[in-house]
N, C-alpha and C. Protein backbone atom coordinates (compact mmCIF):
# COMPACT_ATOMS: atom_id res chain seq x y z
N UNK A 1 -67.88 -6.65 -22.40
CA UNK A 1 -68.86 -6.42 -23.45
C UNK A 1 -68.25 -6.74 -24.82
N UNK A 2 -66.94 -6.34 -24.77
CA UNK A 2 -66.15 -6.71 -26.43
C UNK A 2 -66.65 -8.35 -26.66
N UNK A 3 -65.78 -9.23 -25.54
CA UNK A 3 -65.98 -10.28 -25.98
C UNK A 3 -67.43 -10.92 -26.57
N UNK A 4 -68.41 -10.21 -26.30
CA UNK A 4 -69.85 -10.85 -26.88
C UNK A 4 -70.07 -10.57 -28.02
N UNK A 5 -69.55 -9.38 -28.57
CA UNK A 5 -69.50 -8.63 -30.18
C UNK A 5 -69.59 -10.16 -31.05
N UNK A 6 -68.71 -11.10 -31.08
CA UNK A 6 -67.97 -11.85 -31.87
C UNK A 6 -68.96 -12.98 -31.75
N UNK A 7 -69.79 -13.40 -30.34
CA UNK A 7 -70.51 -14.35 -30.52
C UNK A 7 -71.72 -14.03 -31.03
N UNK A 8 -72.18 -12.61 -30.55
CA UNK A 8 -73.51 -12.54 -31.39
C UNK A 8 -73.39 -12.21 -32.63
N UNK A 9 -72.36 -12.23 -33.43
CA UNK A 9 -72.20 -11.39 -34.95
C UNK A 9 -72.48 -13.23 -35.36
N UNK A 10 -71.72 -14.39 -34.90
CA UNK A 10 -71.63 -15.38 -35.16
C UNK A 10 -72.92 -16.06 -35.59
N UNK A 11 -73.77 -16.43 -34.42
CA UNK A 11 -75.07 -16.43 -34.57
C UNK A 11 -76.20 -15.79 -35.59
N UNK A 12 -75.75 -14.55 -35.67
CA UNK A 12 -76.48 -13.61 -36.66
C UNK A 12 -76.47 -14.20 -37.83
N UNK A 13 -75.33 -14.56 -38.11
CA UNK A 13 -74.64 -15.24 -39.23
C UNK A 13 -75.46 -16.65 -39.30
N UNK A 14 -75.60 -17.22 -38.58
CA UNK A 14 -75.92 -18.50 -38.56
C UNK A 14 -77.81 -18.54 -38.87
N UNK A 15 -78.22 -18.03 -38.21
CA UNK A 15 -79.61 -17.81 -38.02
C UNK A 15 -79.96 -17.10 -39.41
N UNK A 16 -79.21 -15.81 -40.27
CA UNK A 16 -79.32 -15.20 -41.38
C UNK A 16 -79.69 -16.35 -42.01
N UNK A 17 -78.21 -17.07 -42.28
CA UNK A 17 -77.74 -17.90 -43.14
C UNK A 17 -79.09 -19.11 -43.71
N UNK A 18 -79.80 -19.55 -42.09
CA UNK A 18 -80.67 -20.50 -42.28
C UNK A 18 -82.18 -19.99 -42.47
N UNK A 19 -82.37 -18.48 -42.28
CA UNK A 19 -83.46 -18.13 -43.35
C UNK A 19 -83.36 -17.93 -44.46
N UNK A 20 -82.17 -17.33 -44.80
CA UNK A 20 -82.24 -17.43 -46.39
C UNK A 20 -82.11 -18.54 -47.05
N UNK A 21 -81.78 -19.97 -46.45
CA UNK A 21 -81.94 -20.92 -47.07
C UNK A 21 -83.22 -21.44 -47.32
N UNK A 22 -83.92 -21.29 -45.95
CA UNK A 22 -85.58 -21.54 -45.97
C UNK A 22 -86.23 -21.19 -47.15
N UNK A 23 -86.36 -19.39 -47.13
CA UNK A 23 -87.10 -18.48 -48.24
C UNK A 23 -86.68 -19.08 -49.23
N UNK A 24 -85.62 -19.66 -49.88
CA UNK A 24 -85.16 -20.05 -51.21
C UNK A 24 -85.51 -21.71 -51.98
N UNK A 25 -85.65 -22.41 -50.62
CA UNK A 25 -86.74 -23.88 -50.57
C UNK A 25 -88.15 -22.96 -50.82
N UNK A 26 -88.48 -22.50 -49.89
CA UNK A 26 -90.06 -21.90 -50.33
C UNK A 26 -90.54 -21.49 -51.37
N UNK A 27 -89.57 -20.54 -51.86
CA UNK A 27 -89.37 -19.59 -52.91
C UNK A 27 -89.59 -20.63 -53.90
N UNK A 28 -88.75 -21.93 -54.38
CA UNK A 28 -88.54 -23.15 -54.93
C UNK A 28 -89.98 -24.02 -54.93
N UNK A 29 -90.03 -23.85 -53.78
CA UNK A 29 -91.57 -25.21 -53.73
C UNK A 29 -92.77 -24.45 -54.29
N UNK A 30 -92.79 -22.85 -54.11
CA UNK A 30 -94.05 -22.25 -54.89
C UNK A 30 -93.84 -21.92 -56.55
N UNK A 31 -92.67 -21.98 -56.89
CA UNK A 31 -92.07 -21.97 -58.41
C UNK A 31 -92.09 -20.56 -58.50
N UNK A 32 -91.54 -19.81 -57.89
CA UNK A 32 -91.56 -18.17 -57.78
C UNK A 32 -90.39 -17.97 -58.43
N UNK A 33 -90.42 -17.29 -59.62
CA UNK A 33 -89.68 -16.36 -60.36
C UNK A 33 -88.35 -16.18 -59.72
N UNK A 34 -87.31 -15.36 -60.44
CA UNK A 34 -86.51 -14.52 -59.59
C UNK A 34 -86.91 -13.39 -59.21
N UNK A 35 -87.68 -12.73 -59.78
CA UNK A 35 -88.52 -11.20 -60.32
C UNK A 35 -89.39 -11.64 -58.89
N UNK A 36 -90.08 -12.33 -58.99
CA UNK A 36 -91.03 -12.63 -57.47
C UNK A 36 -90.40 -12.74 -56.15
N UNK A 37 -88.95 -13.27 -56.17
CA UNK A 37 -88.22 -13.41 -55.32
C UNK A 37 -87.69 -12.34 -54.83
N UNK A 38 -87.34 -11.30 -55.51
CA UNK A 38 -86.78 -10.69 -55.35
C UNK A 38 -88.01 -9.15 -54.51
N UNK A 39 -88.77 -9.42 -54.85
CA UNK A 39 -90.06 -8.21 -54.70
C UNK A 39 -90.23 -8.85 -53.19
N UNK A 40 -90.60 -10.09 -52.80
CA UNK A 40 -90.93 -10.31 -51.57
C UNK A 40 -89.53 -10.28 -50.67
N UNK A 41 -88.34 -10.32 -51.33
CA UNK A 41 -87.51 -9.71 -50.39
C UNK A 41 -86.68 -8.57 -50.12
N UNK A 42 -87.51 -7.47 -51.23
CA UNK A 42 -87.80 -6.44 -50.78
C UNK A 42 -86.45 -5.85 -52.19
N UNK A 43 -85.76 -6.31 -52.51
CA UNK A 43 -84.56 -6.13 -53.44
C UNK A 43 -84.82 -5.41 -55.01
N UNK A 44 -84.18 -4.71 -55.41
CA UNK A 44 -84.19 -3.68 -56.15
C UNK A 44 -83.07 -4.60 -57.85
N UNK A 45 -81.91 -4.50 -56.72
CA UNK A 45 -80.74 -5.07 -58.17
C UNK A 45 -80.62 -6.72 -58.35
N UNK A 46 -80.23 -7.00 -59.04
CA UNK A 46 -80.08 -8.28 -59.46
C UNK A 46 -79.37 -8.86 -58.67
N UNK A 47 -77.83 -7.58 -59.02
CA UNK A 47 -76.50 -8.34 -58.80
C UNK A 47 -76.80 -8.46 -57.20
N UNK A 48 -77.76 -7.91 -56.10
CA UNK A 48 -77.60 -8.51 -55.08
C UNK A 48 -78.47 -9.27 -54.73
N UNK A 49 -79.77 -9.82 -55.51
CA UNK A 49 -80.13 -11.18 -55.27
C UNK A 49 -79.08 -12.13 -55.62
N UNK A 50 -78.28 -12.04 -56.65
CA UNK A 50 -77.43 -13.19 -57.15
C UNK A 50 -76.25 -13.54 -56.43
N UNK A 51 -75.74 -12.56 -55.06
CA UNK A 51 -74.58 -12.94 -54.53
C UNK A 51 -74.31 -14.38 -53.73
């Protein structure tokens, strides 16, 4: 069971990685704010939309 820890954290990573790139084309193609961006993804502080 250990050894699967590492592949599914991997993936997670990967799959994360390529929605948040999506939402941020989308985000882009509708001309949505940061303030808008940030409400539809649910985010409160800046500093962690901006990481």
């Amino acid at each position: 069971m250990a050894s699967i820890a590492p592949t599914l954290l991997s993936e997670h990573s990967a799959v994360s990685g390529a929605a948040l790139r999506t939402f941020f084309n989308i985000a882009d193609a509708w001309s949505l704010s940061n303030e808008q961006a940030m409400a539809l993804l649910g985010l409160h502080a800046r500093s962690t939309f901006f990481k």
